[in-house]
C-alpha atoms as a PDB file:
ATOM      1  CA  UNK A   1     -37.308 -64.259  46.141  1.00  0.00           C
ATOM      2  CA  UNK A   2     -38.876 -65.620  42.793  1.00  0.00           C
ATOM      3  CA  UNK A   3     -36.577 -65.677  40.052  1.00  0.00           C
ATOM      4  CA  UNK A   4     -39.010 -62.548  37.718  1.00  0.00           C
ATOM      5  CA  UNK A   5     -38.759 -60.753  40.681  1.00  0.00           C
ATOM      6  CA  UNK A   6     -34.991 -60.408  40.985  1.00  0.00           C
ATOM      7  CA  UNK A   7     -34.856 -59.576  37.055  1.00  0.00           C
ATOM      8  CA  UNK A   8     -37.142 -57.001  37.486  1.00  0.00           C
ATOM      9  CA  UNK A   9     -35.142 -55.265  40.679  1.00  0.00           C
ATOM     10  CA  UNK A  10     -31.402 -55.887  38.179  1.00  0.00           C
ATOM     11  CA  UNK A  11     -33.845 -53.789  35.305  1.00  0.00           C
ATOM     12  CA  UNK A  12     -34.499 -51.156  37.744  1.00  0.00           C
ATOM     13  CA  UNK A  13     -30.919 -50.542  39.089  1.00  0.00           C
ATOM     14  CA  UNK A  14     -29.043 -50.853  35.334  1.00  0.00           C
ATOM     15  CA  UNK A  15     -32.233 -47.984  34.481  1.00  0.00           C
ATOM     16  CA  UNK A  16     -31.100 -46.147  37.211  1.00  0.00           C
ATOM     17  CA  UNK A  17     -27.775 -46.173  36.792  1.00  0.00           C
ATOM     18  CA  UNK A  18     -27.887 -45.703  33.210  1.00  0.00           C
ATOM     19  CA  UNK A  19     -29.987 -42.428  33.648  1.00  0.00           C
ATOM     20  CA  UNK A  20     -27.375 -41.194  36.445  1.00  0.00           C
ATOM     21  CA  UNK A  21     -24.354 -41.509  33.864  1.00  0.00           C
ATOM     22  CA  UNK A  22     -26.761 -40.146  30.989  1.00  0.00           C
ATOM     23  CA  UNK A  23     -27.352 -37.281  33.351  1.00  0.00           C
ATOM     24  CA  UNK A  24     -23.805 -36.627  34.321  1.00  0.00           C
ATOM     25  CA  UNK A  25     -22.145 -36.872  30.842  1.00  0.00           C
ATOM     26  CA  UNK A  26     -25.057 -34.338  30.328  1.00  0.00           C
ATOM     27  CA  UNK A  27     -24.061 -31.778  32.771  1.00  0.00           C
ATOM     28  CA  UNK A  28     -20.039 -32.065  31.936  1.00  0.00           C
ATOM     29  CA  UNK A  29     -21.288 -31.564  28.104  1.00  0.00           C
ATOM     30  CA  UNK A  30     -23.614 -28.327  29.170  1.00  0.00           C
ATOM     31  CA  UNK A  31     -20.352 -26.439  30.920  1.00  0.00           C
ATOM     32  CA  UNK A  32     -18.093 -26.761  27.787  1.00  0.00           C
ATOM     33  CA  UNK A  33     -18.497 -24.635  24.133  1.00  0.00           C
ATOM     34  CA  UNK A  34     -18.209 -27.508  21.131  1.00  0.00           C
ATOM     35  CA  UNK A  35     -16.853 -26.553  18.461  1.00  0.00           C
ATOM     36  CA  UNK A  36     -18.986 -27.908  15.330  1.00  0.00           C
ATOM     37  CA  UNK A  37     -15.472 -28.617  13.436  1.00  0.00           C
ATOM     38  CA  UNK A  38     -13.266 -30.533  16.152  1.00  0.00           C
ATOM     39  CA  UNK A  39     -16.256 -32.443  17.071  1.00  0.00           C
ATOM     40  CA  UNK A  40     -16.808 -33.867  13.428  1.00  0.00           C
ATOM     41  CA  UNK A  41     -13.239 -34.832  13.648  1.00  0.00           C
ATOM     42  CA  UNK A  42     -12.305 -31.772  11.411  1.00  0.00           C
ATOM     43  CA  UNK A  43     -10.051 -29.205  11.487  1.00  0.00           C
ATOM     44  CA  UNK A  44     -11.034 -25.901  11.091  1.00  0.00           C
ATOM     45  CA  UNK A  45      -9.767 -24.146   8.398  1.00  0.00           C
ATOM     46  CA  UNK A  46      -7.306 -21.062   8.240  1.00  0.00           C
ATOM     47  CA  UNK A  47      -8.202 -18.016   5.418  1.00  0.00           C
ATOM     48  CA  UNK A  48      -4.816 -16.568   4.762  1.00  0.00           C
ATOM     49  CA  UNK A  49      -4.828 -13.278   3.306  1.00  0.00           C
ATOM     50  CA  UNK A  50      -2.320 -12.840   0.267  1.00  0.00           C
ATOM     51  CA  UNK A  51       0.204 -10.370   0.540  1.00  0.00           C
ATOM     52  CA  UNK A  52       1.059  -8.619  -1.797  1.00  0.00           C
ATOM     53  CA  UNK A  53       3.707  -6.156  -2.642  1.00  0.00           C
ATOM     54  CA  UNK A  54       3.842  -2.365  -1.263  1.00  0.00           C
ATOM     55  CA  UNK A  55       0.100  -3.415   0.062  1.00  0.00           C
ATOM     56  CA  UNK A  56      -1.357  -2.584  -3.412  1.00  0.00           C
ATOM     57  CA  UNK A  57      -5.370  -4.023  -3.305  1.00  0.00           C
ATOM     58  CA  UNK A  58      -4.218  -6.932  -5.493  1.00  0.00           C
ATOM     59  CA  UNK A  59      -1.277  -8.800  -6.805  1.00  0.00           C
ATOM     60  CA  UNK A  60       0.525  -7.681 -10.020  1.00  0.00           C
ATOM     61  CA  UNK A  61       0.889 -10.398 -13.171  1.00  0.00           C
ATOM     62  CA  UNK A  62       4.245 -11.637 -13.580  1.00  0.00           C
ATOM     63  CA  UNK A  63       6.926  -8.887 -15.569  1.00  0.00           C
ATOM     64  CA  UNK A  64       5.351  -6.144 -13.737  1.00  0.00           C
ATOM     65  CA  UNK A  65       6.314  -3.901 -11.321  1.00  0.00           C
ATOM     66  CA  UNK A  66       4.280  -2.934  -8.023  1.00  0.00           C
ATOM     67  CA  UNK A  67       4.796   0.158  -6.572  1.00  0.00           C
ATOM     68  CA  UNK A  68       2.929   2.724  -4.376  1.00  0.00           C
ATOM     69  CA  UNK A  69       3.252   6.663  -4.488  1.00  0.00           C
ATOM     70  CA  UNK A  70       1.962   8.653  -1.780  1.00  0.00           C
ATOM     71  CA  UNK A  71       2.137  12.638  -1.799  1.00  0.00           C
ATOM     72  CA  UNK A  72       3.090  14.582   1.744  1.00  0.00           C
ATOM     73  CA  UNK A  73       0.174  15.529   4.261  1.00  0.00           C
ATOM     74  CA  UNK A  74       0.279  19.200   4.013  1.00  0.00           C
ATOM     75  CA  UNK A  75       3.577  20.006   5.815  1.00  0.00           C
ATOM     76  CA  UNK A  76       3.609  17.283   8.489  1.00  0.00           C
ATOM     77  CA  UNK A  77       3.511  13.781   6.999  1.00  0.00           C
ATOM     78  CA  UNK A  78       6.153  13.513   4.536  1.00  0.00           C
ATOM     79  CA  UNK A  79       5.542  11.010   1.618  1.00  0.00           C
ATOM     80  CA  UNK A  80       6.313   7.757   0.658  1.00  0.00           C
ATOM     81  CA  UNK A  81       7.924   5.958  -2.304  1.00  0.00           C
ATOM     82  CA  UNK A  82       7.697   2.123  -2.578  1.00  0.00           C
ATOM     83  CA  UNK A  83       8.719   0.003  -5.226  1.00  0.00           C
ATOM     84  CA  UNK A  84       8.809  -3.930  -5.494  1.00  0.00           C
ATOM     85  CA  UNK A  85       8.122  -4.149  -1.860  1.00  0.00           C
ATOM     86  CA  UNK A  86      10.997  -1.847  -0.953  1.00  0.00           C
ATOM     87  CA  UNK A  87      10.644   1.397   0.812  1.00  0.00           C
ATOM     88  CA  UNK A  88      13.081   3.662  -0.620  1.00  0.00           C
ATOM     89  CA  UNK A  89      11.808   6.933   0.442  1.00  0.00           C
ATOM     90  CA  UNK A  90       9.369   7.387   3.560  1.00  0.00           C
ATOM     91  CA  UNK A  91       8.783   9.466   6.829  1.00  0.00           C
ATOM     92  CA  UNK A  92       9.948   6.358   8.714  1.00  0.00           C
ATOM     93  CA  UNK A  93      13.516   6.651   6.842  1.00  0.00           C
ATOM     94  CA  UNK A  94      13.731   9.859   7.695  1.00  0.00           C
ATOM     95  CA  UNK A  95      14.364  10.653   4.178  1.00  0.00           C
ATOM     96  CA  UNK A  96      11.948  12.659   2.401  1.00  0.00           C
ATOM     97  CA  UNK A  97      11.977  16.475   2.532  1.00  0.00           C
ATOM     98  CA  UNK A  98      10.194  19.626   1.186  1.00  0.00           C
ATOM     99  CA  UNK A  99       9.695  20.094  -2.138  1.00  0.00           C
ATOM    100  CA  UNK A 100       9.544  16.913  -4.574  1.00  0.00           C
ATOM    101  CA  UNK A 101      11.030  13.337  -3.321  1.00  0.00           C
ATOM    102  CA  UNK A 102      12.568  11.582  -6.429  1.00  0.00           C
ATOM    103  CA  UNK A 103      13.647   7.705  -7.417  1.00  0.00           C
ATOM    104  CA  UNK A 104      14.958   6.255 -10.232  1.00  0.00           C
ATOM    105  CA  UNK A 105      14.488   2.805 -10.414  1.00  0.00           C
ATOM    106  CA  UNK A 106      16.031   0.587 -13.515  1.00  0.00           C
ATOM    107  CA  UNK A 107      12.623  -0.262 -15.963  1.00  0.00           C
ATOM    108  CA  UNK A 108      14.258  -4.008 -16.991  1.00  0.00           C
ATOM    109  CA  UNK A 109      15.593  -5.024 -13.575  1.00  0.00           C
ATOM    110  CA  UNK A 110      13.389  -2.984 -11.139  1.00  0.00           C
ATOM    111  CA  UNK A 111      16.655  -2.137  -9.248  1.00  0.00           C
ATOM    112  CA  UNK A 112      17.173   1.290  -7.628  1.00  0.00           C
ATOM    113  CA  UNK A 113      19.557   4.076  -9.083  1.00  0.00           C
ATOM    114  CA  UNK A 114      19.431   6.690  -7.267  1.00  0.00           C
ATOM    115  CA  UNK A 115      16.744   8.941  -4.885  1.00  0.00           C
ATOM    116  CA  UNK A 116      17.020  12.449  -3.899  1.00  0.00           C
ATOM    117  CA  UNK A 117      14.644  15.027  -2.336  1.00  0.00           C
ATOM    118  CA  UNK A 118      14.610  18.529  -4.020  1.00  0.00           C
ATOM    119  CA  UNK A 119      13.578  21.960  -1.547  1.00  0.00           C
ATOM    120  CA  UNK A 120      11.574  23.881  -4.625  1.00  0.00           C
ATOM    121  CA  UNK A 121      11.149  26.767  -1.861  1.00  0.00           C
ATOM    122  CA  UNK A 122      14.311  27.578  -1.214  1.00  0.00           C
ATOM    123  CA  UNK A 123      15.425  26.996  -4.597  1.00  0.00           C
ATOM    124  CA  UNK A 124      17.244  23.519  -5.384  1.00  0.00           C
ATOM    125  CA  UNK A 125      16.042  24.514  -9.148  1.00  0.00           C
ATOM    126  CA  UNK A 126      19.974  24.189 -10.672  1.00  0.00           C
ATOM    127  CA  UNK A 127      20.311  20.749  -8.211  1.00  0.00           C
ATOM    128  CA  UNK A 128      17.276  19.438 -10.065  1.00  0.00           C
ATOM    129  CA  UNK A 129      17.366  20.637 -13.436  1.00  0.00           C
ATOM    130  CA  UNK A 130      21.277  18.640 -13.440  1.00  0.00           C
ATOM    131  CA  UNK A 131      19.432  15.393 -11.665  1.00  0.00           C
ATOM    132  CA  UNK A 132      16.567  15.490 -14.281  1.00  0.00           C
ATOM    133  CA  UNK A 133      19.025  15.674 -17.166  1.00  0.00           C
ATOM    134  CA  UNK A 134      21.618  13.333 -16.269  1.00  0.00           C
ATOM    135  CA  UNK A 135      18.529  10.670 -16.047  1.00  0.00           C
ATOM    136  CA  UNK A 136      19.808   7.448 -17.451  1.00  0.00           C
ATOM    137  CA  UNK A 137      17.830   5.121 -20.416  1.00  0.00           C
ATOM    138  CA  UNK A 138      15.763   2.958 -19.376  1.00  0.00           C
ATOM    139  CA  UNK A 139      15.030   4.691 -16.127  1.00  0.00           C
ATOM    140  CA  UNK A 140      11.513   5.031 -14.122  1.00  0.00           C
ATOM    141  CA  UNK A 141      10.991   7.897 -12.330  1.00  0.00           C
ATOM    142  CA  UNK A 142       8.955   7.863  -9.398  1.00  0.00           C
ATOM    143  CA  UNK A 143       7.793  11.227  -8.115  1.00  0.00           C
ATOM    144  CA  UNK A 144       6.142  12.448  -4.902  1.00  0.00           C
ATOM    145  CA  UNK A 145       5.428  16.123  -3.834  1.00  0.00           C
ATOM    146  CA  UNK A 146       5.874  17.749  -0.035  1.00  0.00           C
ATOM    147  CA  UNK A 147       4.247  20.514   1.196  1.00  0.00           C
ATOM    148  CA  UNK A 148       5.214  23.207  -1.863  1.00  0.00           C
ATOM    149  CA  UNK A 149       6.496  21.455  -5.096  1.00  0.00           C
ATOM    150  CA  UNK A 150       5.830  24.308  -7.660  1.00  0.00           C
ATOM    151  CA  UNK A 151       6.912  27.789  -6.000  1.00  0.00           C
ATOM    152  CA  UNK A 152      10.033  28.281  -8.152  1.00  0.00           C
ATOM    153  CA  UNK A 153       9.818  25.613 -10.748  1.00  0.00           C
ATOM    154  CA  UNK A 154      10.849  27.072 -14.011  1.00  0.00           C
ATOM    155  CA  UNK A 155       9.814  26.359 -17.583  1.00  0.00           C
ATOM    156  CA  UNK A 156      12.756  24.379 -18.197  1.00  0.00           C
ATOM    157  CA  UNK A 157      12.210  22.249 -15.282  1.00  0.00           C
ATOM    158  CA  UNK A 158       8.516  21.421 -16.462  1.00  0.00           C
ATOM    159  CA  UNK A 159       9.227  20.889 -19.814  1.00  0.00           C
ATOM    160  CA  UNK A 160      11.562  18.058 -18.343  1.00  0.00           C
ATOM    161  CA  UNK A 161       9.083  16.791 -16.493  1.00  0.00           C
ATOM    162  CA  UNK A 162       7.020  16.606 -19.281  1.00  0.00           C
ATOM    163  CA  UNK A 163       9.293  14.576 -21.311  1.00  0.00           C
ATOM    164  CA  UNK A 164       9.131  12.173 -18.773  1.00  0.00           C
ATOM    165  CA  UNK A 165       5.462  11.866 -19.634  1.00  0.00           C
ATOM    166  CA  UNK A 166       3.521  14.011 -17.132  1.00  0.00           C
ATOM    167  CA  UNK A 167       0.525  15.512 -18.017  1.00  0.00           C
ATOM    168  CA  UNK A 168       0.436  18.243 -15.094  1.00  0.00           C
ATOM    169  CA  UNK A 169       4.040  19.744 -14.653  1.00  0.00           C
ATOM    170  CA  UNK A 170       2.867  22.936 -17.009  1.00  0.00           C
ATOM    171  CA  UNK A 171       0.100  23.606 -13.919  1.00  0.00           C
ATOM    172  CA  UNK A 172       2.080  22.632 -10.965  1.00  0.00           C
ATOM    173  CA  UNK A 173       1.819  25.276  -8.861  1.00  0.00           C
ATOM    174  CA  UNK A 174       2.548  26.827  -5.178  1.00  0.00           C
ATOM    175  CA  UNK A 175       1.155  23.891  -2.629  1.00  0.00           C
ATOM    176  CA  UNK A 176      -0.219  21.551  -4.837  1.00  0.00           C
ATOM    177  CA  UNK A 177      -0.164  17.548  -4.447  1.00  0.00           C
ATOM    178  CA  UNK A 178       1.554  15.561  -7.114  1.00  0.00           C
ATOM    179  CA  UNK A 179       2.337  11.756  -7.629  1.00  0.00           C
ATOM    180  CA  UNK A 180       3.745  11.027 -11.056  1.00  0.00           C
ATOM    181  CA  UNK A 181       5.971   7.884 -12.304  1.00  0.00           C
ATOM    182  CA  UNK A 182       6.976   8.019 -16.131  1.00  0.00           C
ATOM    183  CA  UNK A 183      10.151   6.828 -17.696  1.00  0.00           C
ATOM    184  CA  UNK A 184      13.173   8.428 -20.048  1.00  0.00           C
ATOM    185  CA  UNK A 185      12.185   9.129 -23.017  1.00  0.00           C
ATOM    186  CA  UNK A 186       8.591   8.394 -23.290  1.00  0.00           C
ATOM    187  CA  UNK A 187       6.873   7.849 -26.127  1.00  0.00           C
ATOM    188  CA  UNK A 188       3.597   9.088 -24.721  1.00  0.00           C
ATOM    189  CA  UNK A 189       1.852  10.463 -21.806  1.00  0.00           C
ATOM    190  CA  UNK A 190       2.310   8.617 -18.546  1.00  0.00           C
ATOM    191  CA  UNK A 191      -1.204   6.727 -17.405  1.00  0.00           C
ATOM    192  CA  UNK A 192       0.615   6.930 -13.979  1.00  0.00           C
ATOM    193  CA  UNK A 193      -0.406  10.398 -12.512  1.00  0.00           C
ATOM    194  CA  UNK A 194      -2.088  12.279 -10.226  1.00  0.00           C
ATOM    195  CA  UNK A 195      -2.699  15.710  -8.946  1.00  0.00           C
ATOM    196  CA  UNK A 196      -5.017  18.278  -7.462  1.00  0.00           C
ATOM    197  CA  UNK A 197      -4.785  21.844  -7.208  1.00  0.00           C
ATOM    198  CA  UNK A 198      -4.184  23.986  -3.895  1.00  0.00           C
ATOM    199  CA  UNK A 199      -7.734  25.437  -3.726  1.00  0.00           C
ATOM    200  CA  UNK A 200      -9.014  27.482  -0.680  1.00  0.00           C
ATOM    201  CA  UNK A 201     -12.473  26.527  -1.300  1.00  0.00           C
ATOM    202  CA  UNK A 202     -11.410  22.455  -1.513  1.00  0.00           C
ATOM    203  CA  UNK A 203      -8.313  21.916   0.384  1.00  0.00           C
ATOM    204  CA  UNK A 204      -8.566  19.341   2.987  1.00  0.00           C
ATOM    205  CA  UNK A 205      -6.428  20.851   5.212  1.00  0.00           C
ATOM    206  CA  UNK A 206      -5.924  24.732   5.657  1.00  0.00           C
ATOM    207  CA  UNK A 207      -3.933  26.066   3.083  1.00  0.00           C
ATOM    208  CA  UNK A 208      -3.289  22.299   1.499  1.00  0.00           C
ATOM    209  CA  UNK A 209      -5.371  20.315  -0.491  1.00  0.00           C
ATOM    210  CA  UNK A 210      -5.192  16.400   0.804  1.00  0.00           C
ATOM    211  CA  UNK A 211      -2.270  13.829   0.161  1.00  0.00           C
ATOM    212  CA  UNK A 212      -2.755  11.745  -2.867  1.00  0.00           C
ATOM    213  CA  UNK A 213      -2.044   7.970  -3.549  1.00  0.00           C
ATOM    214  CA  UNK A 214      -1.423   5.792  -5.985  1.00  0.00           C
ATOM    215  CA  UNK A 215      -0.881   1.930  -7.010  1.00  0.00           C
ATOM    216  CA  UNK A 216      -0.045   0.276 -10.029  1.00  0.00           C
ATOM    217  CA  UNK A 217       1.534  -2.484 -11.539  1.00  0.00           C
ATOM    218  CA  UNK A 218       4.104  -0.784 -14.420  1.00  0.00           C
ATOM    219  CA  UNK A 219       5.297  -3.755 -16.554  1.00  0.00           C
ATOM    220  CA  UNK A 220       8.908  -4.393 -17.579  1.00  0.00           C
ATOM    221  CA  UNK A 221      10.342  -1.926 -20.462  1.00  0.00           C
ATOM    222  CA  UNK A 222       7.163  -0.787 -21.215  1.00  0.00           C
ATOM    223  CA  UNK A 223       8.191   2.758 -22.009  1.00  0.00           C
END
């Protein structure tokens, strides 16, 4: 066999085998998902969601507070009071009840004094009319309502209330939802409030009108 002829037949087999490995690295490649990022060499990276505290919709500056104030669901989902990431009154704790849920929380240190939950039905009016006095200085109070907050809440116990810088405790009424946080001794009207009146014609639920929440940030000895 010439010498161009045995080149030619060593061309033809490395072309051959050549196109077989070509072939099979194909096939191995075609059963496997690649993954743009590992196969530049780089790893893919992780979006971490910021917590933040009570789960408010963004994070509070520093010398604020965050808190979270949800009313009660009619009369089967009790409310819920968090403050600085703590939980101090909820369904869960099994420590809410009819009637209005109450914290007091220390405005310079954000530590907790006290919480209590106050039947307005049955008529825990003397019980809260001594708690609502006997308020410390330099105390945030953090309010939520239950189910009936208003049926026999008296003039003095409004005009407390209002004191403590809420806008609506003159109108608060039989069934109504409330959230409120204010402070001993205010100086002004509390920004932090919400309620809505018990309204046949608007109520989310029969004979209650819908749970109300709200988030803030409440900075350090503001009031």
């Amino acid at each position: 066999m010439r010498v161009s002829g045995l080149i030619r037949l060593l061309a033809l087999v490395f072309a051959l085998v050549a196109t077989w490995l070509f072939l099979r690295s194909y096939m191995n490649l075609s059963k496997k998902t690649i993954r743009l990022p590992r196969w530049l060499g780089l790893a893919p990276k992780k979006t971490e969601v910021e917590k933040t505290k009570c789960g408010l919709s963004k994070p509070c500056p520093a010398n604020f507070f965050a808190f979270k104030i949800s009313s009660g669901a009619a009369n089967v989902v009790g409310p819920t009071l968090c403050f600085e990431n703590e939980m101090i009154m909820s369904p869960v704790k099994n420590n809410v009840g009819r009637g209005l849920n109450i914290a007091l929380v220390n405005g310079s240190t954000g530590h907790l004094l006290r919480k209590d939950s106050f039947d307005m039905y049955s008529g825990d009016v003397k019980l809260l009319v001594k708690f609502l006095v006997e308020i410390p200085e330099g105390m945030l109070v953090l309010v939520a309502s239950y189910d009936d907050p208003g049926t026999k809440m008296n003039d003095e116990i409004r005009k407390l209330f209002t004191n403590l810088g809420s806008s609506y405790a003159t109108q608060l009424g039989f069934r109504d939802s409330w959230v409120f946080l204010g402070a001993k001794d205010i100086k002004s009207k509390s920004p932090f409030e919400q309620f809505l009146k018990n309204n046949p014609d608007t109520n989310k639920y029969e004979g209650w009108p819908e749970l109300l929440e709200m988030e803030g940030c409440v900075p350090q000895k503001v009031f």
